[in-house]
C-alpha atoms as a PDB file:
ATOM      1  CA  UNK A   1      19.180  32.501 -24.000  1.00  0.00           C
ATOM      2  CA  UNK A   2      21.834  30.095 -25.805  1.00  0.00           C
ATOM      3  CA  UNK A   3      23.728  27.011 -24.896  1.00  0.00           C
ATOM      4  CA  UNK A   4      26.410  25.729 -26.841  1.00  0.00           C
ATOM      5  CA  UNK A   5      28.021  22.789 -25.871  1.00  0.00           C
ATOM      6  CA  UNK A   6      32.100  23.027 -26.197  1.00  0.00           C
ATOM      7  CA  UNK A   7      33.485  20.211 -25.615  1.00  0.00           C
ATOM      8  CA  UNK A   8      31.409  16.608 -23.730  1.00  0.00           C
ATOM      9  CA  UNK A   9      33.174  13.357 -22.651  1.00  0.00           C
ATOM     10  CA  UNK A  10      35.669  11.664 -19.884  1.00  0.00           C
ATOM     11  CA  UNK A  11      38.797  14.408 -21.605  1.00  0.00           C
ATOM     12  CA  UNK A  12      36.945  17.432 -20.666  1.00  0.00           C
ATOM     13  CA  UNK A  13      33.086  18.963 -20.305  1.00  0.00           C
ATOM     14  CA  UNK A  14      32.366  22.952 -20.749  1.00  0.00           C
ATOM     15  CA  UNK A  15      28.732  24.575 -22.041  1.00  0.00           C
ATOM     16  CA  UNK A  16      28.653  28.240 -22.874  1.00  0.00           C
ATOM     17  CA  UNK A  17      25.540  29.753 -21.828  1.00  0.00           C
ATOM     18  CA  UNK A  18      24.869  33.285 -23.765  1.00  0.00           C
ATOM     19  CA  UNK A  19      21.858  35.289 -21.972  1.00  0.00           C
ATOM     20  CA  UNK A  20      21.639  38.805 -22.790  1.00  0.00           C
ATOM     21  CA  UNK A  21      25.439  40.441 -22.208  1.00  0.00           C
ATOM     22  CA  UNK A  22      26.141  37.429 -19.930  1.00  0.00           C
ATOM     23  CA  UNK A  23      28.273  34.201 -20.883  1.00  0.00           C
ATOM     24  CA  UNK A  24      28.978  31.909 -18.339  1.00  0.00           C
ATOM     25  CA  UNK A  25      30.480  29.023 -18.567  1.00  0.00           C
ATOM     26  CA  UNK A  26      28.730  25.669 -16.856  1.00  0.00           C
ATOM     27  CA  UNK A  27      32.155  23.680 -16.239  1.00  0.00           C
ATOM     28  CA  UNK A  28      35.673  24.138 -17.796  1.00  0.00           C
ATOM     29  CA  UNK A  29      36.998  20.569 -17.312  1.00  0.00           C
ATOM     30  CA  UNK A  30      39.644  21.345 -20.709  1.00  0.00           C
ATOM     31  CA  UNK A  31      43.508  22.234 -20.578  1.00  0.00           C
ATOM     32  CA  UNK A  32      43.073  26.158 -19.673  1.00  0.00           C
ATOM     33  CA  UNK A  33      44.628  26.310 -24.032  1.00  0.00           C
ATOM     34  CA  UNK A  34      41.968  24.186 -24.966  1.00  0.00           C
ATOM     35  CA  UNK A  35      39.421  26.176 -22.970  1.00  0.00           C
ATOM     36  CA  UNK A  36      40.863  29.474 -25.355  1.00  0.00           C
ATOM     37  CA  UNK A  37      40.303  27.587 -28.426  1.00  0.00           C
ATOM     38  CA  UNK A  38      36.791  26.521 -27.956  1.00  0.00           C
ATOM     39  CA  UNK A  39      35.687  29.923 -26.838  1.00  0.00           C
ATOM     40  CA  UNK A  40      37.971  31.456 -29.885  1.00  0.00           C
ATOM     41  CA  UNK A  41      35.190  28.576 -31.965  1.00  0.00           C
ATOM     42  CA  UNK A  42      32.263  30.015 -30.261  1.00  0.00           C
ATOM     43  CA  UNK A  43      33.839  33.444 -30.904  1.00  0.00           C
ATOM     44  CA  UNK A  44      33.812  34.432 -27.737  1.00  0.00           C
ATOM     45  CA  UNK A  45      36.739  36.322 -25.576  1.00  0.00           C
ATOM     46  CA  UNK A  46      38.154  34.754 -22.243  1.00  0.00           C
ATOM     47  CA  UNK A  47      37.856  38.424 -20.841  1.00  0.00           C
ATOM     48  CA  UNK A  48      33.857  38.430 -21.804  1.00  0.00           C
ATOM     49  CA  UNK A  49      33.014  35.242 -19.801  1.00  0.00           C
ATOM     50  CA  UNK A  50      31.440  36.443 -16.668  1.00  0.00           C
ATOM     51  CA  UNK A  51      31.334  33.558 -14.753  1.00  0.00           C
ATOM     52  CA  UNK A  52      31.898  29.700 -14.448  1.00  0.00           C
ATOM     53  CA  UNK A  53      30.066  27.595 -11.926  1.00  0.00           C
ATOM     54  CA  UNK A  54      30.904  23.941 -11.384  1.00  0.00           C
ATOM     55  CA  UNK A  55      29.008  20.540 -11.080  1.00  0.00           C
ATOM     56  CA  UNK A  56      31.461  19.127  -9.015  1.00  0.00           C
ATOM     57  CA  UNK A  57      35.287  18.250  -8.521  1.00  0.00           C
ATOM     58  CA  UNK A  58      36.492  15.699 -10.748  1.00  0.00           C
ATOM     59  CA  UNK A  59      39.131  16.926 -13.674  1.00  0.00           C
ATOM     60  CA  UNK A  60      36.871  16.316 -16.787  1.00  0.00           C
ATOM     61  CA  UNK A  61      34.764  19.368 -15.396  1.00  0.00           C
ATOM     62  CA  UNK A  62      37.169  21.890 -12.724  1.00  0.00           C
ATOM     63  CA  UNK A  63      40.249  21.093 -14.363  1.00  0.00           C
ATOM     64  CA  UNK A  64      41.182  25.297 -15.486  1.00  0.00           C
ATOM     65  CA  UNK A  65      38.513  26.627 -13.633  1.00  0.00           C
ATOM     66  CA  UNK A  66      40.888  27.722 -11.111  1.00  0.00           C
ATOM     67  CA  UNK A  67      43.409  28.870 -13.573  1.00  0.00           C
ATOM     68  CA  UNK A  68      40.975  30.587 -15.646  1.00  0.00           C
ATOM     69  CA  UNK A  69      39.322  32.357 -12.834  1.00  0.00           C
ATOM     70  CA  UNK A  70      43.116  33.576 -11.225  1.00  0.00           C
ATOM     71  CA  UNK A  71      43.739  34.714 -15.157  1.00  0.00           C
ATOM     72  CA  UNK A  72      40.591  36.788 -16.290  1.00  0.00           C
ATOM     73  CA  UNK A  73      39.308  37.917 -12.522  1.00  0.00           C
ATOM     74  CA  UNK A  74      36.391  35.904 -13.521  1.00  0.00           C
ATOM     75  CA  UNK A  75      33.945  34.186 -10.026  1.00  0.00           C
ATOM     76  CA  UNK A  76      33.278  30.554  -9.998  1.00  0.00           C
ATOM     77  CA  UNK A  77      30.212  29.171  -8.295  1.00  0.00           C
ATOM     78  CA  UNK A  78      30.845  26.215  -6.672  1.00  0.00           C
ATOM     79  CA  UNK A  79      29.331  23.631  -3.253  1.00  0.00           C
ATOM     80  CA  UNK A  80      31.348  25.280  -0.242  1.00  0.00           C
ATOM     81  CA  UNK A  81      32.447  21.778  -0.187  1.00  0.00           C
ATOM     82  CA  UNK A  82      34.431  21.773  -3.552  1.00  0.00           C
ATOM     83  CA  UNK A  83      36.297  25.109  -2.313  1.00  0.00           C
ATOM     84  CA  UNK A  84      39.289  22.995  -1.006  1.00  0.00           C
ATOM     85  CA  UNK A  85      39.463  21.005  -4.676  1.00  0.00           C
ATOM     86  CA  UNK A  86      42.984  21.514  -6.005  1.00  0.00           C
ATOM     87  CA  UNK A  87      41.746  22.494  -9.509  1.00  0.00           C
ATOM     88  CA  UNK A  88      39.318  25.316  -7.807  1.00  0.00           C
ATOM     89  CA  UNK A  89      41.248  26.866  -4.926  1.00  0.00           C
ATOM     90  CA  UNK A  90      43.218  29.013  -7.030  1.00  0.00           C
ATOM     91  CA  UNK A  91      39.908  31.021  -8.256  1.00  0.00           C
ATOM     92  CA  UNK A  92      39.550  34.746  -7.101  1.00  0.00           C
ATOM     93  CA  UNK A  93      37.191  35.246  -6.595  1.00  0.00           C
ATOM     94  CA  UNK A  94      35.379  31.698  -5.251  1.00  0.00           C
ATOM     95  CA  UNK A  95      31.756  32.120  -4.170  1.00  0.00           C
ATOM     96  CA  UNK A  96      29.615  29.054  -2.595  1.00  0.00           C
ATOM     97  CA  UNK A  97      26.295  28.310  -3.872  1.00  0.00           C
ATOM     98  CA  UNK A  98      24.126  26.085  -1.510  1.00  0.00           C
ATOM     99  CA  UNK A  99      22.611  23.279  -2.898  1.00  0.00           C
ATOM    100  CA  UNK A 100      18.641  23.813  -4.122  1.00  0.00           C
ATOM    101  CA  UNK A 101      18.861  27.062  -3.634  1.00  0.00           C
ATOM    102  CA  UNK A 102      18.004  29.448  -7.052  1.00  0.00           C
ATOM    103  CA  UNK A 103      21.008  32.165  -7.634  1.00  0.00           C
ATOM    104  CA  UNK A 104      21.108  34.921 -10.027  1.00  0.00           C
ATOM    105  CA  UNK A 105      24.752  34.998 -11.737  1.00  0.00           C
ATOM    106  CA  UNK A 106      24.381  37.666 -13.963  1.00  0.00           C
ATOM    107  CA  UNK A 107      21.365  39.881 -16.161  1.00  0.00           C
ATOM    108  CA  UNK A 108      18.394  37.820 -14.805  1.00  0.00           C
ATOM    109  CA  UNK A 109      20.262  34.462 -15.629  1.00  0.00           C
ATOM    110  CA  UNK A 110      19.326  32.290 -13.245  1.00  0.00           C
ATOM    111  CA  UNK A 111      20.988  29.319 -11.882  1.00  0.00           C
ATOM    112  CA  UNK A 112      19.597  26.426  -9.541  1.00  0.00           C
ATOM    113  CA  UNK A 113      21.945  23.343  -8.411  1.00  0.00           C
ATOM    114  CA  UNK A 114      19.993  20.117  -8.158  1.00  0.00           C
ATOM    115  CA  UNK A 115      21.909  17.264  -5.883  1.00  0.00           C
ATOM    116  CA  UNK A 116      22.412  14.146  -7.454  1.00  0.00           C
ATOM    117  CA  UNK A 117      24.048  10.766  -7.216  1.00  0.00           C
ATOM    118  CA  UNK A 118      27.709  10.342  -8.599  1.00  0.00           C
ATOM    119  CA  UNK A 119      30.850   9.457  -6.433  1.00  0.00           C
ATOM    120  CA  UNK A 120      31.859  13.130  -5.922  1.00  0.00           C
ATOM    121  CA  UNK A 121      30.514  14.641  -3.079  1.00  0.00           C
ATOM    122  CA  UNK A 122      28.572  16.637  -3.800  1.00  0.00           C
ATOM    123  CA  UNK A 123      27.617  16.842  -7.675  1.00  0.00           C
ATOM    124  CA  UNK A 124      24.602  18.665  -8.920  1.00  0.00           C
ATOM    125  CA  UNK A 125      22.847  19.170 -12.114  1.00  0.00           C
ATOM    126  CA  UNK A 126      21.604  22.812 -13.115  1.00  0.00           C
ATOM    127  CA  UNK A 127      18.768  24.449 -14.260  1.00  0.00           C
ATOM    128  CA  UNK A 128      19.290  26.840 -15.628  1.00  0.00           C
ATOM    129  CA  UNK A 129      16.251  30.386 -16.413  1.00  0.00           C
ATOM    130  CA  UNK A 130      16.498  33.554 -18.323  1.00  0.00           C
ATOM    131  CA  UNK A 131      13.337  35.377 -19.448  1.00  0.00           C
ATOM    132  CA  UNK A 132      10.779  32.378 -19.301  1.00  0.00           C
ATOM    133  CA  UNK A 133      13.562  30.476 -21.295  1.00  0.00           C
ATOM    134  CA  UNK A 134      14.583  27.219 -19.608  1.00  0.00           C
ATOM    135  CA  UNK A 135      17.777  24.657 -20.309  1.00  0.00           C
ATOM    136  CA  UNK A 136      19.176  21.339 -17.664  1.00  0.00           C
ATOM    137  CA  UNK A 137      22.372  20.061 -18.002  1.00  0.00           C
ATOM    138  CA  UNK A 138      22.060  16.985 -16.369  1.00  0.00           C
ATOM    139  CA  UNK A 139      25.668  14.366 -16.684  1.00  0.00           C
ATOM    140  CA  UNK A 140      28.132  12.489 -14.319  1.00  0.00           C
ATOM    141  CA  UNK A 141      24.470  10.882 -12.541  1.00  0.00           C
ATOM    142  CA  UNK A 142      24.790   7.307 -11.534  1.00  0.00           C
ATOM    143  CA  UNK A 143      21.113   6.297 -11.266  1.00  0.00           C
ATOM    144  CA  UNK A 144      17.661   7.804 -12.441  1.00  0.00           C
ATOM    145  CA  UNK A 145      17.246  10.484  -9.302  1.00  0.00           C
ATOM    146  CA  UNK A 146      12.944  10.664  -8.693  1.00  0.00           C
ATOM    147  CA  UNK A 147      14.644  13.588  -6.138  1.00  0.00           C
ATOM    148  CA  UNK A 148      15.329  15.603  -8.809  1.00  0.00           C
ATOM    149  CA  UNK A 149      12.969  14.932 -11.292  1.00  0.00           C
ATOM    150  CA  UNK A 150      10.835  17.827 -10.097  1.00  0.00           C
ATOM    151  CA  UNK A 151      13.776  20.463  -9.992  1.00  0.00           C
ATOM    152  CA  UNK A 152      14.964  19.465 -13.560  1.00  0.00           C
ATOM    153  CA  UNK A 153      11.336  19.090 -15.280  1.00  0.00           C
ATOM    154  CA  UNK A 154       9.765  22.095 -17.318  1.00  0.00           C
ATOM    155  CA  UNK A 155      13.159  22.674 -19.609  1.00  0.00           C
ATOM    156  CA  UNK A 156      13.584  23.482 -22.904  1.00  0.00           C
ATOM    157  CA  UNK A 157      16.443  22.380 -24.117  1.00  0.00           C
ATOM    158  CA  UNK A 158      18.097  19.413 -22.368  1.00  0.00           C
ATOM    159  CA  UNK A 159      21.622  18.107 -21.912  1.00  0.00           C
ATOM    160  CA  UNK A 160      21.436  14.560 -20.840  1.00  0.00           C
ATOM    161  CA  UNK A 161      24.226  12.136 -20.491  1.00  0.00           C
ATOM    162  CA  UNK A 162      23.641   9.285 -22.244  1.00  0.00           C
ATOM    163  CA  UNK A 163      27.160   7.502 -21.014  1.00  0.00           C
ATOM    164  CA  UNK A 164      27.389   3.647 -21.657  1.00  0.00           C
ATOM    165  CA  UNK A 165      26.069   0.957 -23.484  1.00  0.00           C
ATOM    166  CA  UNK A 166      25.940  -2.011 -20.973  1.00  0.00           C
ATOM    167  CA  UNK A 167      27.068  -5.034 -22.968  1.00  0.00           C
ATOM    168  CA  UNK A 168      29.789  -2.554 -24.300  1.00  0.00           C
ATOM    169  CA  UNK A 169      30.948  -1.705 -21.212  1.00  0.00           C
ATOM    170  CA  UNK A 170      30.762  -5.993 -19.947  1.00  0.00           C
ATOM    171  CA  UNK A 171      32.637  -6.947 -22.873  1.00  0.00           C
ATOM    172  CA  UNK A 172      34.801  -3.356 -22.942  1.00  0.00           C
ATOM    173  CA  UNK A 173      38.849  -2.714 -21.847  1.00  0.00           C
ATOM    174  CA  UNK A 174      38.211  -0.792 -18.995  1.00  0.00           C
ATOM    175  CA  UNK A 175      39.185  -2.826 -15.735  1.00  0.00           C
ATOM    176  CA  UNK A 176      36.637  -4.834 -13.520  1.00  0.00           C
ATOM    177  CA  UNK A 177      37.155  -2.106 -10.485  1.00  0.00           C
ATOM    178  CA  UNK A 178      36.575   0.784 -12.828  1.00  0.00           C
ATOM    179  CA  UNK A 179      33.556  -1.260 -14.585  1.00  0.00           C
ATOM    180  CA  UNK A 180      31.594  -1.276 -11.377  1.00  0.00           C
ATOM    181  CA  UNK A 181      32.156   2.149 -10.824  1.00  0.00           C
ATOM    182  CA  UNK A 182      30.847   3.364 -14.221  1.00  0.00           C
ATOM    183  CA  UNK A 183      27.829   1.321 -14.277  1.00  0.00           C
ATOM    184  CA  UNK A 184      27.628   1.647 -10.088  1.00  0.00           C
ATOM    185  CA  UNK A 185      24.686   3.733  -8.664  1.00  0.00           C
ATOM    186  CA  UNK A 186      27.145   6.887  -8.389  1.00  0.00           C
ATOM    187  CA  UNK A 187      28.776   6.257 -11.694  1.00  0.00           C
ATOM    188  CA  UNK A 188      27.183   7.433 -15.119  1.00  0.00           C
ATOM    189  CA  UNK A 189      24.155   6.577 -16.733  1.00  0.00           C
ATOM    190  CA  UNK A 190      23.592   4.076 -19.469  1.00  0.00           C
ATOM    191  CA  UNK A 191      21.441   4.381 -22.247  1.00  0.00           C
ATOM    192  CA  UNK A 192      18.232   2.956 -20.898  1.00  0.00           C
ATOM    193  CA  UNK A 193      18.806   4.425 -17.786  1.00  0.00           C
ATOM    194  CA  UNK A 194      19.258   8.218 -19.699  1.00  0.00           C
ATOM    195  CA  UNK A 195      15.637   6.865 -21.532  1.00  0.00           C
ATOM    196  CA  UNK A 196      14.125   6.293 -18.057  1.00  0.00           C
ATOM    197  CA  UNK A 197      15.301   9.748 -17.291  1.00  0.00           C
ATOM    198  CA  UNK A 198      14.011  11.232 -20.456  1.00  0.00           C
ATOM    199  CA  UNK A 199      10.620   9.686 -20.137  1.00  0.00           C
ATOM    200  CA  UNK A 200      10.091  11.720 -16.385  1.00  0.00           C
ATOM    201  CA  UNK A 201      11.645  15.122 -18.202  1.00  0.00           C
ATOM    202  CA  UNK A 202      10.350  15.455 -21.565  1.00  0.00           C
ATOM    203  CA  UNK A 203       7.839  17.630 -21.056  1.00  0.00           C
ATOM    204  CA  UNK A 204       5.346  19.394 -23.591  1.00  0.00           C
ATOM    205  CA  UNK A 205       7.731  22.438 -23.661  1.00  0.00           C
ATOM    206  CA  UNK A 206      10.851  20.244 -24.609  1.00  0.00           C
ATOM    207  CA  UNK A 207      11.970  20.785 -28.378  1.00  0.00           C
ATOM    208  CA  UNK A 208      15.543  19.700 -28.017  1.00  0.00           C
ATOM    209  CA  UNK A 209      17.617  17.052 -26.894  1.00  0.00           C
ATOM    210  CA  UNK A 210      21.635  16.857 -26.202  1.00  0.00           C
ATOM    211  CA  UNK A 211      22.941  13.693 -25.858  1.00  0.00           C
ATOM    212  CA  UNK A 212      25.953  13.909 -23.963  1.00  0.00           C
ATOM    213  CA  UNK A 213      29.223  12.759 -22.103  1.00  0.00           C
ATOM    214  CA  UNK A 214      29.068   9.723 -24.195  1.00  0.00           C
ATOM    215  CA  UNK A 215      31.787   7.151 -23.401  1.00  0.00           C
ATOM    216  CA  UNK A 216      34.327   6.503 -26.548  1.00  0.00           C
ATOM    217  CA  UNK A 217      35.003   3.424 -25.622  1.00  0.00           C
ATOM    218  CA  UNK A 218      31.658   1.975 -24.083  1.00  0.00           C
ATOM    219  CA  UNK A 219      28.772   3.504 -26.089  1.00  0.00           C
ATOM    220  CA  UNK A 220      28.259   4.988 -30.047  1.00  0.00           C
ATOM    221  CA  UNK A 221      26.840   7.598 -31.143  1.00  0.00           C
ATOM    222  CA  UNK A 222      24.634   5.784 -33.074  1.00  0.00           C
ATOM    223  CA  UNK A 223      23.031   3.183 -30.095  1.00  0.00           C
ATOM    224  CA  UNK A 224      22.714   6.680 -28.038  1.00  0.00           C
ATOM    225  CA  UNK A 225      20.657   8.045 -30.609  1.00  0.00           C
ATOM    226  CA  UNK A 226      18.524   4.913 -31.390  1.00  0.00           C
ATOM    227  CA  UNK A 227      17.306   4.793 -27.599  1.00  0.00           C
ATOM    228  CA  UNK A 228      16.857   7.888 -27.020  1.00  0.00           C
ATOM    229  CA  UNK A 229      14.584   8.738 -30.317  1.00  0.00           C
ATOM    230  CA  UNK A 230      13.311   5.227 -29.771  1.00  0.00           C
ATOM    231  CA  UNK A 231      11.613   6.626 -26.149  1.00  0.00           C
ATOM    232  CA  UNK A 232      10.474   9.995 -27.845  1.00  0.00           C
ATOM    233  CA  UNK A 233       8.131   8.006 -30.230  1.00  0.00           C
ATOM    234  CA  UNK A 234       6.862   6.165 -27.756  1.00  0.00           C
ATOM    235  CA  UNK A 235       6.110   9.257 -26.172  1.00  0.00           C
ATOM    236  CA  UNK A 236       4.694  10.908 -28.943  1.00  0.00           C
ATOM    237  CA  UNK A 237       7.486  13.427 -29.109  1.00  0.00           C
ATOM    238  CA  UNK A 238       9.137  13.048 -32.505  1.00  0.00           C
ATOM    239  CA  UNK A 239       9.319  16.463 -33.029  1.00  0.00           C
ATOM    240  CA  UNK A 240      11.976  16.902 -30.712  1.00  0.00           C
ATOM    241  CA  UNK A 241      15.683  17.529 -32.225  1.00  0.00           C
ATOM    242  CA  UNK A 242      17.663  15.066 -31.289  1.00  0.00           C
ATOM    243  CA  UNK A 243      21.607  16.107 -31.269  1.00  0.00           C
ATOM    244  CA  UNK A 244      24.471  14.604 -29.474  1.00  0.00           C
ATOM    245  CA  UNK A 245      27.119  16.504 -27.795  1.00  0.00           C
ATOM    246  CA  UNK A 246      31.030  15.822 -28.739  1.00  0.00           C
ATOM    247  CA  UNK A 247      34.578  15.704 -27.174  1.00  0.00           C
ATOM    248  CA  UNK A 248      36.349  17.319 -29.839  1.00  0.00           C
ATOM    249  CA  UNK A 249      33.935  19.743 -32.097  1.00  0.00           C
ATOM    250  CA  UNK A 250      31.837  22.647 -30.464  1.00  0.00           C
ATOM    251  CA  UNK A 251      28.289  22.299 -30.940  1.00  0.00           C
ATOM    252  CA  UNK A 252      25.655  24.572 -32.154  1.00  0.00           C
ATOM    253  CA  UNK A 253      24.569  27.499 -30.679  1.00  0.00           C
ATOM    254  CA  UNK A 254      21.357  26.360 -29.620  1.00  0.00           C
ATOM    255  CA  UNK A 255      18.216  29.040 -29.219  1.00  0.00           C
ATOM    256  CA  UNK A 256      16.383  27.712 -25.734  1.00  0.00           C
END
């Protein structure tokens, strides 16, 4: 199994996941012409994607998952509740998955949806198995979850969002009202609250570490970075890779 992240951030999230002959895409929250271009990047066909499930409804992460779907006959997994999202209705066809419940998309790649707190009802992280092989993509969570801790542990490879610095958000442009929202308890996670996170998940089999949906205008790459590799050595885990996910450039394909 592979994950490559394609695009991470508030303008759009998508991760390719490559298991056997199956890619599926984990969000498509790009312009459906963006969506072509990363894939054409990751040199892979629209047609050869065989499905797309969703985290939740916002437009950074369903925004041409509808389109997409209607265009290339391609399912998209989705809460029953997010069936009725503008940005999803159009998909044919739409299947719901039910939340904690383990489903098999496609050649043994397995996908389980783990609730958490953000102010879209519902969102959910993933987990995400293939042939002893496992990867978490784990964003748009607006407190440390101990709910989901146990659902999420074990992994591989892990995409963790790593959002906000909070002096740079205090001091930042965004608006008081949309200030409390980010840093609320259903908003994103900052940087010590992505450590607190990380301390709970990295686990013995762990090697690799993607930083994402980093805010442009209330964190750095750099600070992200810093705490995160700063809570790996104090965990004793400085061999792990430490990488961070962008809005613009496609990532690596990453072996789980």
């Amino acid at each position: 199994m592979h994950l490559q992240t394609l695009s991470s951030g508030s303008q759009g999230n998508a991760t390719l996941i490559r298991a056997g002959d199956a890619n599926v895409l984990i969000d498509a929250g790009l312009e459906l012409d963006e969506m072509y271009e990363r894939l054409d990047a990751a040199r892979v066909a629209p047609r050869r994607i065989a499905r797309i499930a969703l985290t939740h409804g916002h437009l950074d992460h369903a925004r041409s998952s509808g389109a997409f779907s209607k265009a290339h006959g391609v399912p998209v997994h989705c809460a029953e509740a997010l069936m009725s999202n503008r940005s999803v209705r159009r998909a044919k066809p739409l299947v719901a998955f039910t939340i904690g419940r383990a489903f098999e998309v496609e050649d043994g790649l397995v996908l389980t949806p783990v609730l958490i707190p953000h102010d879209a009802e519902p969102t959910v992280a993933f987990r995400i198995e293939h042939e002893g092989r496992t990867a978490a993509i784990v964003t748009d969570m607006g407190r440390p979850d101990l709910g989901a801790v146990g659902a999420l542990s074990g992994t591989h490879v892990l995409v963790l969002e790593f959002n906000h610095d909070p002096e740079m958000l205090r001091t930042g442009p965004y608006p008081a009202k949309l200030k409390r929202r980010v840093g609320g308890p259903r908003g994103h996670l900052s940087n010590a609250e992505a450590c607190a996170l990380l301390r709970m998940l990295a686990g013995p089999e762990l090697h690799t570490l993607v930083l994402a949906h980093l805010s442009a205008k209330n964190n750095s790459p750099e600070l992200a970075r810093a705490a995160a590799e700063r809570t790996l050595g104090e965990l004793g885990r400085e061999d792990v890779e430490v990488l961070i996910a962008e809005q613009d450039v496609i990532g690596p394909n990453l072996k789980v």
